[in-house]
Protein backbone atom coordinates (compact mmCIF):
# COMPACT_ATOMS: atom_id res chain seq x y z
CA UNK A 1 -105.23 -169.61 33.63
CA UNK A 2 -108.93 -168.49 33.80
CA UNK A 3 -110.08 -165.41 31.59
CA UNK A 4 -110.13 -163.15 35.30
CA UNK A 5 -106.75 -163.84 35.75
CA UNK A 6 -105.84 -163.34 32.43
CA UNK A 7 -107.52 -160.48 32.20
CA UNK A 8 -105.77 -159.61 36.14
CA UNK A 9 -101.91 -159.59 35.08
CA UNK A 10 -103.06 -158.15 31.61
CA UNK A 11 -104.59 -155.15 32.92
CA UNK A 12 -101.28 -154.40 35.89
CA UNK A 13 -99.31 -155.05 32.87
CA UNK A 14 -101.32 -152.10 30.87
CA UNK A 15 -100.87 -150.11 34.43
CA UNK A 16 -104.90 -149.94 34.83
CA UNK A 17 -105.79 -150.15 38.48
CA UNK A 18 -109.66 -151.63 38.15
CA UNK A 19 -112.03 -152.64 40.97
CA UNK A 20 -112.77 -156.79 41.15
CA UNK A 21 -116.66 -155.71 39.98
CA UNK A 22 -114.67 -154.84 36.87
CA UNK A 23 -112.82 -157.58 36.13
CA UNK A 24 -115.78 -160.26 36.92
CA UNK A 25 -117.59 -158.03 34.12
CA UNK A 26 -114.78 -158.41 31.78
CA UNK A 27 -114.54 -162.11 32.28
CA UNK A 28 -118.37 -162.56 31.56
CA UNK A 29 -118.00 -160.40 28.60
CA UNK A 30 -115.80 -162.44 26.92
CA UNK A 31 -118.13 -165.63 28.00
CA UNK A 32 -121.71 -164.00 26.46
CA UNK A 33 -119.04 -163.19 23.01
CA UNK A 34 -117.68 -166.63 23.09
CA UNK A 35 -121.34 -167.92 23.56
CA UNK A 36 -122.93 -165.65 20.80
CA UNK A 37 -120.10 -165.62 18.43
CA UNK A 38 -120.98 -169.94 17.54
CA UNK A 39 -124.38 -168.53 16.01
CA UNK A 40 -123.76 -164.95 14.94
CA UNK A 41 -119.95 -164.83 13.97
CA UNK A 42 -119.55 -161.61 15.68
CA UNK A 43 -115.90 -162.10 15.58
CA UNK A 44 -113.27 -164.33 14.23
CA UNK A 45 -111.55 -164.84 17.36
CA UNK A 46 -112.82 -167.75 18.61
CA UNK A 47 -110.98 -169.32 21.73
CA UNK A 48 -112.00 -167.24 24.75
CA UNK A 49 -108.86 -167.26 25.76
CA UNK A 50 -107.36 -165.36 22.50
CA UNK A 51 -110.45 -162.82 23.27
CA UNK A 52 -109.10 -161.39 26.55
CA UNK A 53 -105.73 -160.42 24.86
CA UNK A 54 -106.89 -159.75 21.13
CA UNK A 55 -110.40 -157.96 22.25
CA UNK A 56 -110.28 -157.01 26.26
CA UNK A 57 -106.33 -155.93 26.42
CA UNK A 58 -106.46 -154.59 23.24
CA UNK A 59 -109.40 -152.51 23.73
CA UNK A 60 -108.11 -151.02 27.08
CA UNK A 61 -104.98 -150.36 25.73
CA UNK A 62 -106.16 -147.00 24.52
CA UNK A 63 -107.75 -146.19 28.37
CA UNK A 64 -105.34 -143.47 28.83
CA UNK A 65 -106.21 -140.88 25.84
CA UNK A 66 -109.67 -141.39 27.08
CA UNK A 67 -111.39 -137.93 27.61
CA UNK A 68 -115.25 -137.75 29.21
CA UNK A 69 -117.90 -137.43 29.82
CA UNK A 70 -119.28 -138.46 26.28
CA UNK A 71 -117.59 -141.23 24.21
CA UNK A 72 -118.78 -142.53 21.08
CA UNK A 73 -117.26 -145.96 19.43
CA UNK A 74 -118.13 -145.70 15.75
CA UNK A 75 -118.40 -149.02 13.93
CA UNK A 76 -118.25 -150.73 17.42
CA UNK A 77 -119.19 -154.21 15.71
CA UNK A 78 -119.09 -156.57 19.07
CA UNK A 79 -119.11 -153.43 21.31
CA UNK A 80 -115.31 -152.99 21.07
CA UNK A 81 -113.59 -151.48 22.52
CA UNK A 82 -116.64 -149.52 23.91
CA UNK A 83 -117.59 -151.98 26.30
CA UNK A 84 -114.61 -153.24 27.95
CA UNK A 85 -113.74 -149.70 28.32
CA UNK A 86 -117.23 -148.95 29.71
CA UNK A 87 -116.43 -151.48 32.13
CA UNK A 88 -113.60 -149.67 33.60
CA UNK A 89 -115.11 -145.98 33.11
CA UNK A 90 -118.65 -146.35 34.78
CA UNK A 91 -118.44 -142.79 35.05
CA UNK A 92 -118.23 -142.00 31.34
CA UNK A 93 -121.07 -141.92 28.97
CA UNK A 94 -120.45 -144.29 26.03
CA UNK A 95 -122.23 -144.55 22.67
CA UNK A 96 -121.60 -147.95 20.50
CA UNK A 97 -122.84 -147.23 17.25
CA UNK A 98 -122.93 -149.57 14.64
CA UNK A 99 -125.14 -150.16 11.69
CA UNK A 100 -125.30 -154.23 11.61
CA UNK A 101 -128.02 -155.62 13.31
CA UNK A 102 -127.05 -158.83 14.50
CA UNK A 103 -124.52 -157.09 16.34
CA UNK A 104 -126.08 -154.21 18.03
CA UNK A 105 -128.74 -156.91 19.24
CA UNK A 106 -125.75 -158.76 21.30
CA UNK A 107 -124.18 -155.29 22.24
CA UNK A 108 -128.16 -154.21 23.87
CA UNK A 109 -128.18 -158.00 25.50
CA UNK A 110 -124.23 -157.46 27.09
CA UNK A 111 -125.28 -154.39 28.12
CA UNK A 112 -128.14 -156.00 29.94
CA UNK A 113 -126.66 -158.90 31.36
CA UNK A 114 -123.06 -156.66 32.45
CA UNK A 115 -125.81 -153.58 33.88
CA UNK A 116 -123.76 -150.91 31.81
CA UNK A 117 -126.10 -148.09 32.95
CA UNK A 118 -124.57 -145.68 31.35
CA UNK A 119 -123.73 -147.46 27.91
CA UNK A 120 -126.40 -146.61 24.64
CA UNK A 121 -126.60 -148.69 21.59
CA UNK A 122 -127.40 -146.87 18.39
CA UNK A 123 -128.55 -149.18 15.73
CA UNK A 124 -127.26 -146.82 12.67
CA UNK A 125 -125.31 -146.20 9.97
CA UNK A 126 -123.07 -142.99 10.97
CA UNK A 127 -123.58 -141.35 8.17
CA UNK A 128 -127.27 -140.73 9.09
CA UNK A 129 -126.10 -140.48 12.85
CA UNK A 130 -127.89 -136.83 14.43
CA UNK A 131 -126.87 -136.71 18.05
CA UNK A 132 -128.30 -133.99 20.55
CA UNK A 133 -124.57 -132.72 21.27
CA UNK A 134 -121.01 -133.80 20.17
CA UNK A 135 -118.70 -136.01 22.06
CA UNK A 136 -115.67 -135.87 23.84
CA UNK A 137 -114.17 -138.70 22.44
CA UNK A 138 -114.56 -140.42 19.52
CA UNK A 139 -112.84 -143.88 19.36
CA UNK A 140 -112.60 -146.59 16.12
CA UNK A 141 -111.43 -149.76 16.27
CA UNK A 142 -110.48 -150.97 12.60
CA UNK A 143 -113.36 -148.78 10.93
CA UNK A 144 -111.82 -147.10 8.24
CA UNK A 145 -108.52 -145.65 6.95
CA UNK A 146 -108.46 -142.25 8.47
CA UNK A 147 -109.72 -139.98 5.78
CA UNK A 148 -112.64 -142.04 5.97
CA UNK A 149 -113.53 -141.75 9.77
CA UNK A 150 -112.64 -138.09 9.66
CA UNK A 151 -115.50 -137.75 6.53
CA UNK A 152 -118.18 -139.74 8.21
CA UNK A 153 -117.49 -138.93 11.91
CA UNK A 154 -115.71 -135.80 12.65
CA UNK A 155 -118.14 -133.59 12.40
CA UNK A 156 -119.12 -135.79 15.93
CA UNK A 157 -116.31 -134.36 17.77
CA UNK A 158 -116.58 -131.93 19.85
CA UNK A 159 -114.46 -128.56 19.92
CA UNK A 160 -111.59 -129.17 22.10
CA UNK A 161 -112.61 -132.97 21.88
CA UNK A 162 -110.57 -136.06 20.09
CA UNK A 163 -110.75 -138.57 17.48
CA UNK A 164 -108.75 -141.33 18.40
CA UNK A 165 -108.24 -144.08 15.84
CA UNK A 166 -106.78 -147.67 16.84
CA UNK A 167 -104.72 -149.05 14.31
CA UNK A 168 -102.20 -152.50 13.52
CA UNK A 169 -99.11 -151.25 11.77
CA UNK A 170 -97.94 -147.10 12.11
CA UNK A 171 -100.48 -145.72 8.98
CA UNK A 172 -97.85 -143.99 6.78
CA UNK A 173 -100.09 -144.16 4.05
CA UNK A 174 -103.29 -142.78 5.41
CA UNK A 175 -101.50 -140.36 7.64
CA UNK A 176 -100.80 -138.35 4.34
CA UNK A 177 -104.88 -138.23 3.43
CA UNK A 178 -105.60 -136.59 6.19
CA UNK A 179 -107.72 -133.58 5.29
CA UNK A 180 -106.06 -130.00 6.56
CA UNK A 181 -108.92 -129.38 8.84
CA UNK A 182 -107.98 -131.81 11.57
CA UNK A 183 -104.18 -132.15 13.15
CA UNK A 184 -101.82 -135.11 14.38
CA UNK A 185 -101.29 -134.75 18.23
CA UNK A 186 -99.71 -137.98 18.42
CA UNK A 187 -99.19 -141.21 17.20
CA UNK A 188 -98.80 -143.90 19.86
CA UNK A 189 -97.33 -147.30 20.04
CA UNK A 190 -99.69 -149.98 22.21
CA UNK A 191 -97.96 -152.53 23.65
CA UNK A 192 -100.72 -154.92 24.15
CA UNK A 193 -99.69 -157.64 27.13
CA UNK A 194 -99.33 -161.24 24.95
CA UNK A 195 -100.13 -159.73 21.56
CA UNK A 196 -97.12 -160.72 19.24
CA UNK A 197 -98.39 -157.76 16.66
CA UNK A 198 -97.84 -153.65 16.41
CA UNK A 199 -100.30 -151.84 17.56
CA UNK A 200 -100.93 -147.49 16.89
CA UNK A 201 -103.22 -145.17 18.07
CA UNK A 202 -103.91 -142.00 16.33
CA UNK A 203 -104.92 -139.06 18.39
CA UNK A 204 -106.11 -136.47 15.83
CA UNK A 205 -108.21 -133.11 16.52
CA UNK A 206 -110.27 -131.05 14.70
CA UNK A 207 -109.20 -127.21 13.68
CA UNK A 208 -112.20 -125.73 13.14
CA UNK A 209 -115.14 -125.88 15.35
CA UNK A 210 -117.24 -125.49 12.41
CA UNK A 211 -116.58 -129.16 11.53
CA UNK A 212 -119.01 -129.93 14.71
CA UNK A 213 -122.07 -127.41 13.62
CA UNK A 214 -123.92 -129.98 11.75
CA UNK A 215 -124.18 -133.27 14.13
């Protein structure tokens, strides 16, 4: 089965209705990661066709707690899952930040070669990150434990905007971290099409719009 029509039943299996444009893009992005992951070990999936489950189904998995215009992917490492996402939300604004260098160069290049016009790359550490405004969403894919994200990138939430945190295994642990200023809305199984693993996503929000005053 070729990576489109992988990527095909996956995504009717996930319920995402995507134009052909889209799913040509996602096929190519898992070619230039293949391709650039032999010299820069971007990720440690290595078969392409382990990528279009564990990366591209994975990443849209989380498609429906989206919320626009402005979505930031903190730690995005490969661009995931901001791109694939991107792919399917050319509507949508979408920052991939990441502080590595190697990989922000590939993410500028996919962007290039998959004409993402309304994707950014932001070569820093989120800590230092000072955006104009807020965003609407903001997504992490294996970043930190959730105290963590919450200290280094809630205050990039908007008011009435989410954090939404993909995780492997339901974070019992973390969950009771969580600092009193931000609130559960839901915790939500992914079933992933051909992933033999659990899969969570956290949908937190913030309590206080004074979190957001100092982007």
């Amino acid at each position: 089965m070729s990576s489109e029509q992988a990527i095909t039943k996956g995504m009717r299996q996930l319920g995402i209705n995507a134009p052909d444009t889209a799913i040509s893009r996602l096929a190519a992005y898992v070619v230039l990661l293949a391709r650039w992951n032999q010299t820069y070990n971007l990720t440690a999936v290595r078969r392409p066709e382990d990528m279009v489950v564990r990366h591209i189904l994975d990443s849209l998995a989380v498609a429906p707690w989206l919320q626009g215009p402005k979505v930031l992917d903190v730690g995005s490492g490969a661009g995931l899952p901001g791109i694939p996402l991107a792919i399917i939300h050319p509507e949508l604004d979408f920052y991939l930040l990441d502080s590595n260098a190697k990989r922000t160069r590939f993410m500028i290049q996919a962007v290039a070669e998959l004409g993402l016009a309304k994707v950014s790359i932001v070569h820093q550490r989120v800590e230092d990150y000072r955006p104009a405004a807020a965003f609407d969403s903001v997504l992490s894919r294996a970043f930190a434990s959730l105290a963590e994200m919450l200290a280094s990138a809630g205050r990039l939430c908007a008011a009435g905007g989410r954090l939404l945190a993909m995780k492997g295994a339901r974070p019992e642990a973390e969950l009771k971290e969580l600092p009193a200023d931000y609130a559960v809305v839901g915790i939500h199984p992914l079933r992933v099409p051909g992933l033999d693993a659990e899969r969570h996503l956290v949908h937190l929000v913030p309590l206080d719009s004074r979190t957001q005053a100092n982007v």
